[in-house]
Protein backbone atom coordinates (compact mmCIF):
# COMPACT_ATOMS: atom_id res chain seq x y z
CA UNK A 1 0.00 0.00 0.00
CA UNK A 2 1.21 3.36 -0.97
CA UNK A 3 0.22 5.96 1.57
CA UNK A 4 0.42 10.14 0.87
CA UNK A 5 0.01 12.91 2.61
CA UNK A 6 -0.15 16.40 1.36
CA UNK A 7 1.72 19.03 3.59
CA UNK A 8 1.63 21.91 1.51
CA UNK A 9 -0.38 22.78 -1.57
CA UNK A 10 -0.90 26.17 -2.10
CA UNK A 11 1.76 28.27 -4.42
CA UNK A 12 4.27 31.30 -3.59
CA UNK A 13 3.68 32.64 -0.08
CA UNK A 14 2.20 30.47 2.91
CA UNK A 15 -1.23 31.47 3.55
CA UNK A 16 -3.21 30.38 7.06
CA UNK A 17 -4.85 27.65 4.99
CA UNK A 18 -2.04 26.32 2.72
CA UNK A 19 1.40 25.59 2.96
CA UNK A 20 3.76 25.76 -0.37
CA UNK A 21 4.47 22.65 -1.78
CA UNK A 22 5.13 19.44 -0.42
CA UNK A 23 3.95 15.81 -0.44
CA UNK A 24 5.00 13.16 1.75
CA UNK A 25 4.41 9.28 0.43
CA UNK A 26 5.27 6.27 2.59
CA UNK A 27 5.83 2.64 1.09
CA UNK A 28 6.06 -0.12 3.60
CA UNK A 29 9.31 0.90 5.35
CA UNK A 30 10.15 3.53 3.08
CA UNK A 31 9.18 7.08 3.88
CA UNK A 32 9.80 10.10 0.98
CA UNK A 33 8.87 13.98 -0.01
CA UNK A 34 8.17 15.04 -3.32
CA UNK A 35 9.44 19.18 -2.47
CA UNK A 36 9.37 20.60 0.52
CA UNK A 37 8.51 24.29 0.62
CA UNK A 38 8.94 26.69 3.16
CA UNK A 39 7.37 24.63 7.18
CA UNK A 40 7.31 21.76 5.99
CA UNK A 41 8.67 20.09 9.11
CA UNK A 42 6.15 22.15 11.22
CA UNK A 43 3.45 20.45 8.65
CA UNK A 44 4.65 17.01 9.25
CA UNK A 45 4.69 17.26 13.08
CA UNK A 46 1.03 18.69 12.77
CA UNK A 47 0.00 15.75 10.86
CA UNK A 48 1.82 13.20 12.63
CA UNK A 49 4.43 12.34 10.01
CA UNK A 50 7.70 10.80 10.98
CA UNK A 51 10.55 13.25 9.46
CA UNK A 52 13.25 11.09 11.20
CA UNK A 53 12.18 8.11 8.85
CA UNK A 54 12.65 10.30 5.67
CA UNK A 55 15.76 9.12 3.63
CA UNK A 56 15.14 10.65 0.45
CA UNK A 57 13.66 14.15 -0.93
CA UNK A 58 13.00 14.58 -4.66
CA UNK A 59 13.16 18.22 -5.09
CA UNK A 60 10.93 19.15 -8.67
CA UNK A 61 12.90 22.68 -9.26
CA UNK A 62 14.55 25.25 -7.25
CA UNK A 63 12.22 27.58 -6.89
CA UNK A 64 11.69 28.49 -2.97
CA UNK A 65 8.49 27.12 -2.65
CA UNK A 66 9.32 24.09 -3.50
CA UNK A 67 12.67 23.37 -1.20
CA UNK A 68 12.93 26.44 1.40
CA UNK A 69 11.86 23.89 4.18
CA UNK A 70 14.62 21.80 3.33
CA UNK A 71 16.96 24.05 5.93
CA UNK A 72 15.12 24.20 8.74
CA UNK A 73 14.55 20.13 7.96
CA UNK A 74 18.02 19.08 7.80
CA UNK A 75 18.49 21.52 11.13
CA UNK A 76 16.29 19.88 12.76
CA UNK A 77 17.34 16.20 11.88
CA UNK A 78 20.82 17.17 12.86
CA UNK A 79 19.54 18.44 16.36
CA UNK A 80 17.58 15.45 16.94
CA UNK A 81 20.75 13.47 16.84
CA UNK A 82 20.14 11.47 13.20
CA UNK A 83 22.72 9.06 11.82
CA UNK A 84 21.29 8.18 8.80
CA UNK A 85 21.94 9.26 5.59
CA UNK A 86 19.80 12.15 3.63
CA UNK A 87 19.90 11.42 -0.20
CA UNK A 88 18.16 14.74 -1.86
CA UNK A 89 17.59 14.78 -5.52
CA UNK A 90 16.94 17.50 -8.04
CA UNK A 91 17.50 19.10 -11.12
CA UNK A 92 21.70 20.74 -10.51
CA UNK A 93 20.83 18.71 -6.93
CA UNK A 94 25.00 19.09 -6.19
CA UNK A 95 25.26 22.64 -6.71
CA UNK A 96 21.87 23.74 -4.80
CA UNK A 97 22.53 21.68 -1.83
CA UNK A 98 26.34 22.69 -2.02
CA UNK A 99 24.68 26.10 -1.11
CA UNK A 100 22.45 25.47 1.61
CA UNK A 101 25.09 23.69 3.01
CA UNK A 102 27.53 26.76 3.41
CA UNK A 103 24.48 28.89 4.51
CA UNK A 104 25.50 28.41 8.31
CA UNK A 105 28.35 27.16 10.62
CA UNK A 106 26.83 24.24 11.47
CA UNK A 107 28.08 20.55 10.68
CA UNK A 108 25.74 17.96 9.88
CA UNK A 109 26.30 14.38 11.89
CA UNK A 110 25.15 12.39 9.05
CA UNK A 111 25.93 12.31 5.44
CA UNK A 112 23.69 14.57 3.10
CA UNK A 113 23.64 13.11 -0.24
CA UNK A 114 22.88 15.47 -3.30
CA UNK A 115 21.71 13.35 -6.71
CA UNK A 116 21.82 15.59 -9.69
CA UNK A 117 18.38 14.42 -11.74
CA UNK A 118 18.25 14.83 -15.77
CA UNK A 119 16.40 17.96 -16.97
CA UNK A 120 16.78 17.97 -20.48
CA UNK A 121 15.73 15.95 -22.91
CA UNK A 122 11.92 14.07 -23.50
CA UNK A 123 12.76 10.44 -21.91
CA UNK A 124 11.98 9.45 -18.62
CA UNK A 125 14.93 8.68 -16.45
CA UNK A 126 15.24 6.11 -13.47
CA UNK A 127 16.54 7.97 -10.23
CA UNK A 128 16.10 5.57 -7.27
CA UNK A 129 15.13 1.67 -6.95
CA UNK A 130 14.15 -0.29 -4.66
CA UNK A 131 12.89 -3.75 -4.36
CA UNK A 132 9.33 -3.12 -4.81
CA UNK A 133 9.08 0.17 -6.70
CA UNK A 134 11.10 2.90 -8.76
CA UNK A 135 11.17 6.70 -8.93
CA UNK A 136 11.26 7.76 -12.30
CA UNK A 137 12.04 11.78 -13.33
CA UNK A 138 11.07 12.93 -16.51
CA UNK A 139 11.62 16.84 -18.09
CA UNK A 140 8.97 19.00 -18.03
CA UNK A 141 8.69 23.46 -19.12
CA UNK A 142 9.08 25.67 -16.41
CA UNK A 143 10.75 28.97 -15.92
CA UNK A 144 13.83 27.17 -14.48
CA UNK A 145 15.31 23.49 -15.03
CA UNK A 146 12.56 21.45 -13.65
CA UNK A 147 11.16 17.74 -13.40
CA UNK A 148 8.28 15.70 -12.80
CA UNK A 149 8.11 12.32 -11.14
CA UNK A 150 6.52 9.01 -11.09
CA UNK A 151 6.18 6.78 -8.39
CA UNK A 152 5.89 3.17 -9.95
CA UNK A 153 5.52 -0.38 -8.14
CA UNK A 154 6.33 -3.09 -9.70
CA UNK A 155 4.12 -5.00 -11.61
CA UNK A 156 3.13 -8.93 -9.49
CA UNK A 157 2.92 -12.18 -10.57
CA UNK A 158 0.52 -14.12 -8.65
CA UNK A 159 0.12 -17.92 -10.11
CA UNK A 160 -3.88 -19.14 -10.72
CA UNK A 161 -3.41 -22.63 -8.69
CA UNK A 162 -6.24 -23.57 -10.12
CA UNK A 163 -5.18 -23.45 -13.73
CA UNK A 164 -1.75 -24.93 -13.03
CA UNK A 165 -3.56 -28.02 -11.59
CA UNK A 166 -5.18 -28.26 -14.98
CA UNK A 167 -2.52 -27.73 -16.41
CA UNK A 168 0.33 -29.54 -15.55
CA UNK A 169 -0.61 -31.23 -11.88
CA UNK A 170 1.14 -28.48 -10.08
CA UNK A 171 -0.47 -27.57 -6.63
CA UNK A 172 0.72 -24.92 -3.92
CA UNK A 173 4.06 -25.85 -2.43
CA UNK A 174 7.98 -24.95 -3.03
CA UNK A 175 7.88 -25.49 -7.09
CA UNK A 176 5.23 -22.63 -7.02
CA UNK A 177 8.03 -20.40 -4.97
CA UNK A 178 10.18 -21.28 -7.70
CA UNK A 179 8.09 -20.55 -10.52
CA UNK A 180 7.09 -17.00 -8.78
CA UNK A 181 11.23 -16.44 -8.37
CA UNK A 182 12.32 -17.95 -11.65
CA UNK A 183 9.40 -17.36 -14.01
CA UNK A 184 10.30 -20.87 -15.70
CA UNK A 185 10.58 -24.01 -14.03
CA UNK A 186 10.54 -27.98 -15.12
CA UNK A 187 7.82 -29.45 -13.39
CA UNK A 188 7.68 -33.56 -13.94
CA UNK A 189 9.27 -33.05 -16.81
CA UNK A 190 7.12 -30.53 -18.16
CA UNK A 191 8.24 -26.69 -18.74
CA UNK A 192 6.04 -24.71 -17.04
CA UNK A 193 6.15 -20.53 -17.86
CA UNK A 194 4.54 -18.05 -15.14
CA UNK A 195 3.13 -16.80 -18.09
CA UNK A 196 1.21 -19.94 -18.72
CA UNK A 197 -0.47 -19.95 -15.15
CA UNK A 198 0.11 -16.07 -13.57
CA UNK A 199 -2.09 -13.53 -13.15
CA UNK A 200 -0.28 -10.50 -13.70
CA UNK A 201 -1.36 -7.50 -11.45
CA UNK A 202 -0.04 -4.05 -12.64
CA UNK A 203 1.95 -1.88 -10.00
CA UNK A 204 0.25 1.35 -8.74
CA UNK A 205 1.66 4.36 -10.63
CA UNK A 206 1.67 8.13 -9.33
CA UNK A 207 2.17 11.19 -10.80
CA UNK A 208 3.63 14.66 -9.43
CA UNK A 209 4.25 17.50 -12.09
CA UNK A 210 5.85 19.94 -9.40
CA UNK A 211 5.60 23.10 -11.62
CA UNK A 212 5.19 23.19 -15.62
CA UNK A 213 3.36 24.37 -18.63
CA UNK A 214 1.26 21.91 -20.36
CA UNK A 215 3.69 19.65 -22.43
CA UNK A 216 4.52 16.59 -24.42
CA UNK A 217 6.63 14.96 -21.77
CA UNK A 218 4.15 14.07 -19.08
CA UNK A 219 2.10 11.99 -22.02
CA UNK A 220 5.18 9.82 -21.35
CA UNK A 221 4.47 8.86 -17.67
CA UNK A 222 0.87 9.78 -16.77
CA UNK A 223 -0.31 6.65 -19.09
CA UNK A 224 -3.38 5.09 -17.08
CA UNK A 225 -1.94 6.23 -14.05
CA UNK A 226 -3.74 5.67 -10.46
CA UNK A 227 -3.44 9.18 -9.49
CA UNK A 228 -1.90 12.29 -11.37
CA UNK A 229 -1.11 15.20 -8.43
CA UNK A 230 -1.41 18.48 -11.11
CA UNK A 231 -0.24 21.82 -10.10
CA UNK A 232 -3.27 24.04 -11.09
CA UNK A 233 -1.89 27.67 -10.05
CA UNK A 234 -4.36 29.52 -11.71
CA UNK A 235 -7.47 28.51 -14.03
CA UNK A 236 -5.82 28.02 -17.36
CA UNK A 237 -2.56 28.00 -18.38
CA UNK A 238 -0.46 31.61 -18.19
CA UNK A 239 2.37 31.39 -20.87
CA UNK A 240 4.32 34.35 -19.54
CA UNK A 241 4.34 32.43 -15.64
CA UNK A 242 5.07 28.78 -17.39
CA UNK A 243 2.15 27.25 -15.23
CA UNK A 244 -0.34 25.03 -15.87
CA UNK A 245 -4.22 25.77 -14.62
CA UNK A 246 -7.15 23.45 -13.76
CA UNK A 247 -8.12 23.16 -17.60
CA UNK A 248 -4.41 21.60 -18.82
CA UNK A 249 -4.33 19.50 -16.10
CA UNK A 250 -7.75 17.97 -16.80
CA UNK A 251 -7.27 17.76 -20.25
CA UNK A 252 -4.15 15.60 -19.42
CA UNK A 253 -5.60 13.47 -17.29
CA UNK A 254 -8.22 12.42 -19.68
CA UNK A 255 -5.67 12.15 -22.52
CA UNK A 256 -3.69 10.10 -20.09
CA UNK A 257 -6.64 8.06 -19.05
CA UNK A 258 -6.03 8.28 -15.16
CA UNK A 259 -7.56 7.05 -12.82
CA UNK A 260 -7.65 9.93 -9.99
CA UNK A 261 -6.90 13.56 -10.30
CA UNK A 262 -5.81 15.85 -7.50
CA UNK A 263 -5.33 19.84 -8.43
CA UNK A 264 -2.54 21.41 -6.11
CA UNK A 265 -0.04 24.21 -5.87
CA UNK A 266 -2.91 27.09 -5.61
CA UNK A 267 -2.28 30.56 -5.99
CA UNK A 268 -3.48 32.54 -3.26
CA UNK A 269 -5.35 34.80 -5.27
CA UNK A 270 -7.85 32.17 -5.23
CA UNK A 271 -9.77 32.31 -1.82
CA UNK A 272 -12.52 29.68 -3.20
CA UNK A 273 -10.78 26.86 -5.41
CA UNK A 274 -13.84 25.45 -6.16
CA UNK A 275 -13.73 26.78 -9.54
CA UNK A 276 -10.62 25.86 -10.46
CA UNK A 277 -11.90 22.51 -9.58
CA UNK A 278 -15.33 22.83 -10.94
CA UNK A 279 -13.64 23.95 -14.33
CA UNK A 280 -11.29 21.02 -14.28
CA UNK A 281 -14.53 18.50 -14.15
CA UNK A 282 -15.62 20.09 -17.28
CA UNK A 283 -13.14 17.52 -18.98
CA UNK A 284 -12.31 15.15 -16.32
CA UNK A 285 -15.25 14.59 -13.80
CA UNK A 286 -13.04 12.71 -11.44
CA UNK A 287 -11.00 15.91 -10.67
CA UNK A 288 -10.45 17.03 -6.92
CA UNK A 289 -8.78 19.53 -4.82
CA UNK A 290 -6.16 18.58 -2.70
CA UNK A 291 -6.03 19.86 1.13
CA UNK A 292 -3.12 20.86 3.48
CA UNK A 293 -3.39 17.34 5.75
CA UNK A 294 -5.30 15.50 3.43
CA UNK A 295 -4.33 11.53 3.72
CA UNK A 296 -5.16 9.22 0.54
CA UNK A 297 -4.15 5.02 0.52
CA UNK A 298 -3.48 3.74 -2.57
CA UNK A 299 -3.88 -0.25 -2.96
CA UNK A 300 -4.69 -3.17 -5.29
C-alpha cells in the first residue's frame, strides 16, 4: 500500500490555509517527499508524520516554494541526533545543496547526499530503486530546469493454482516459490512458464508534475496512471508564468486516461478553489482539490 500525505499545496507565499508545496508518500518501510517548501517540518509534526524516517527528498525545481523547508529540515534532523543518511535529488541537486550547506556554521552528523536528476531531454529517467518500486524523473517546461516524477511499483505475478492443476498437476508448495522467483521451471518433466499460469497485477503508478506548462513529456508517464497530483496555479494555463491551470491539467488526465486527479499548488489569489476545480470537471469529472493534511491510501 502506498500511503500520501499532502503538507503543503498552495503556491508562492504560505497562507493560514495552505502551505507551499510538499507531499509526503510512505511505502512499507520507506518514507519520501516530493518538495518541501517553506514549514514543511512544522506540517509534518502537525500531521503526525515521521521526518526522522525520511531518507530521500526529490526536489521538482529550485524555486523556494518548493525546497525552502529543506533548511530548517536538515536543522532539525541534525539536532535530533540522526545518523542516517539524507539522499536529496533535483535538477543541478550538487550545486543547490552545495549552497544550503555553506548557509551556516553548522556541521551535519550524518551524510547529506545530493543526486543531480536529468532535466533535459523528452525520456523518462530512473533515479532511485528499490525492491518493490522505482522513482522515475522525466523533463517538463518551467521557468527554471525542472522535473516531474513518477512513483511506480512493480508489476506482481501471482500464479492461478487452479489453472496450473489443470494444467500440468502443479499444486501450492515450493515449485510454485520457484516458478514465482524464476518465471520458468521444469515441473515432472514438463516446462512450465509463469506466463502460462500467472495472473499478472499491474503496480500502482503516481504522478507529481511539481511546476510546468502543459507539455509533451508528461504523455510519457501519466499513461493510465492511479493518481496524477497536477499543479493548477491559476485557471488556465499563463504562458508568460510557465504554469499550468485546472483546464491543462484535466485535459491531461483524460488524454492520459487516469484514474484519480488531485489539483494542487494554488495561488493565493484564489480564496474559493472550487472553480478551479469545478472547471477542471468540465473535462475530467473525477478531478479534486487537494487539502493541506489531506491523507489518501493507494492499494490493489
Amino acid at each position: 500500500m502506498l500511503e500520501i500525505v499532502f503538507l503543503g499545496t498552495g503556491s508562492g507565499i504560505p497562507s493560514k490555509r495552505r502551505n507551499p508545496a510538499s507531499i509526503w508518500l510512505r511505502y512499507e518501510d520507506e518514507s519520501m517527499l516530493w518538495d518541501c517548501g517553506e514549514g514543511t517540518q512544522r506540517q509534518m509534526m502537525m500531521y503526525k508524520v515521521s521526518f526522522m524516517k525520511v531518507n530521500h527528498i526529490f526536489i521538482t525545481h529550485w524555486h523556494a516554494d518548493h525546497w525552502a523547508g529543506l533548511i530548517g529540515l536538515m536543522q532539525t534532523m541534525n539536532l535530533e541526533s540522526r545518523k542516517d543518511n539524507l539522499y536529496i535529488y533535483g535538477p543541478e541537486a550538487e550545486r543547490f545543496v552545495g549552497d544550503i550547506l555553506d548557509l551556516d556554521y553548522w556541521g551535519p552528523r550524518f551524510k547529506i547526499i545530493p543526486k543531480n536528476v536529468p532535466f533535459e531531454g523528452d525520456e523518462p529517467n530512473i533515479v532511485y530503486v528499490s525492491k518493490k518500486f522505482e522513482i522515475n524523473s522525466i523533463p517538463v517546461n518551467h521557468t527554471v530546469p525542472a522535473v516531474a516524477y513518477l512513483f511506480r511499483e512493480k508489476d506482481t505475478w501471482n500464479v492461478d493454482i487452479k489453472k496450473a492443476e489443470e494444467l500440468y498437476g502443479l499444486t501450492q508448495g515450493p515449485a510454485v516459490g520457484r516458478l514465482k522467483k524464476y518465471r520458468v521451471i521444469r515441473f515432472r518433466g514438463q516446462k512450465v512458464s509463469l506466463e502460462d499460469v500467472g495472473i499478472l497485477t499491474p503496480g500502482i503508478k503516481v504522478v507529481y508534475t511539481g511546476d510546468t506548462r502543459s507539455c509533451k513529456n508528461l504523455e510519457k508517464i501519466c499513461n493510465e496512471a492511479n493518481l496524477l497530483i497536477h499543479d493548477a496555479t491559476f485557471m488556465d494555463e499563463k504562458e508568460n508564468r510557465m504554469h499550468s491551470g485546472a483546464k491543462e491539467a484535466a485535459k491531461l488526465a483524460n488524454k492520459c486516461k487516469v484514474k484519480e486527479l488531485m489539483l494542487t499548488h494554488f495561488s493565493r489569489r484564489y480564496q474559493d478553489v472550487k472553480p478551479l476545480r469545478d472547471e477542471a470537471k468540465k473535462t475530467f469529472p473525477k478531478a479534486k482539490i487537494a487539502e493541506d493534511g489531506m491523507r489518501l491510501a493507494l492499494k490493489h
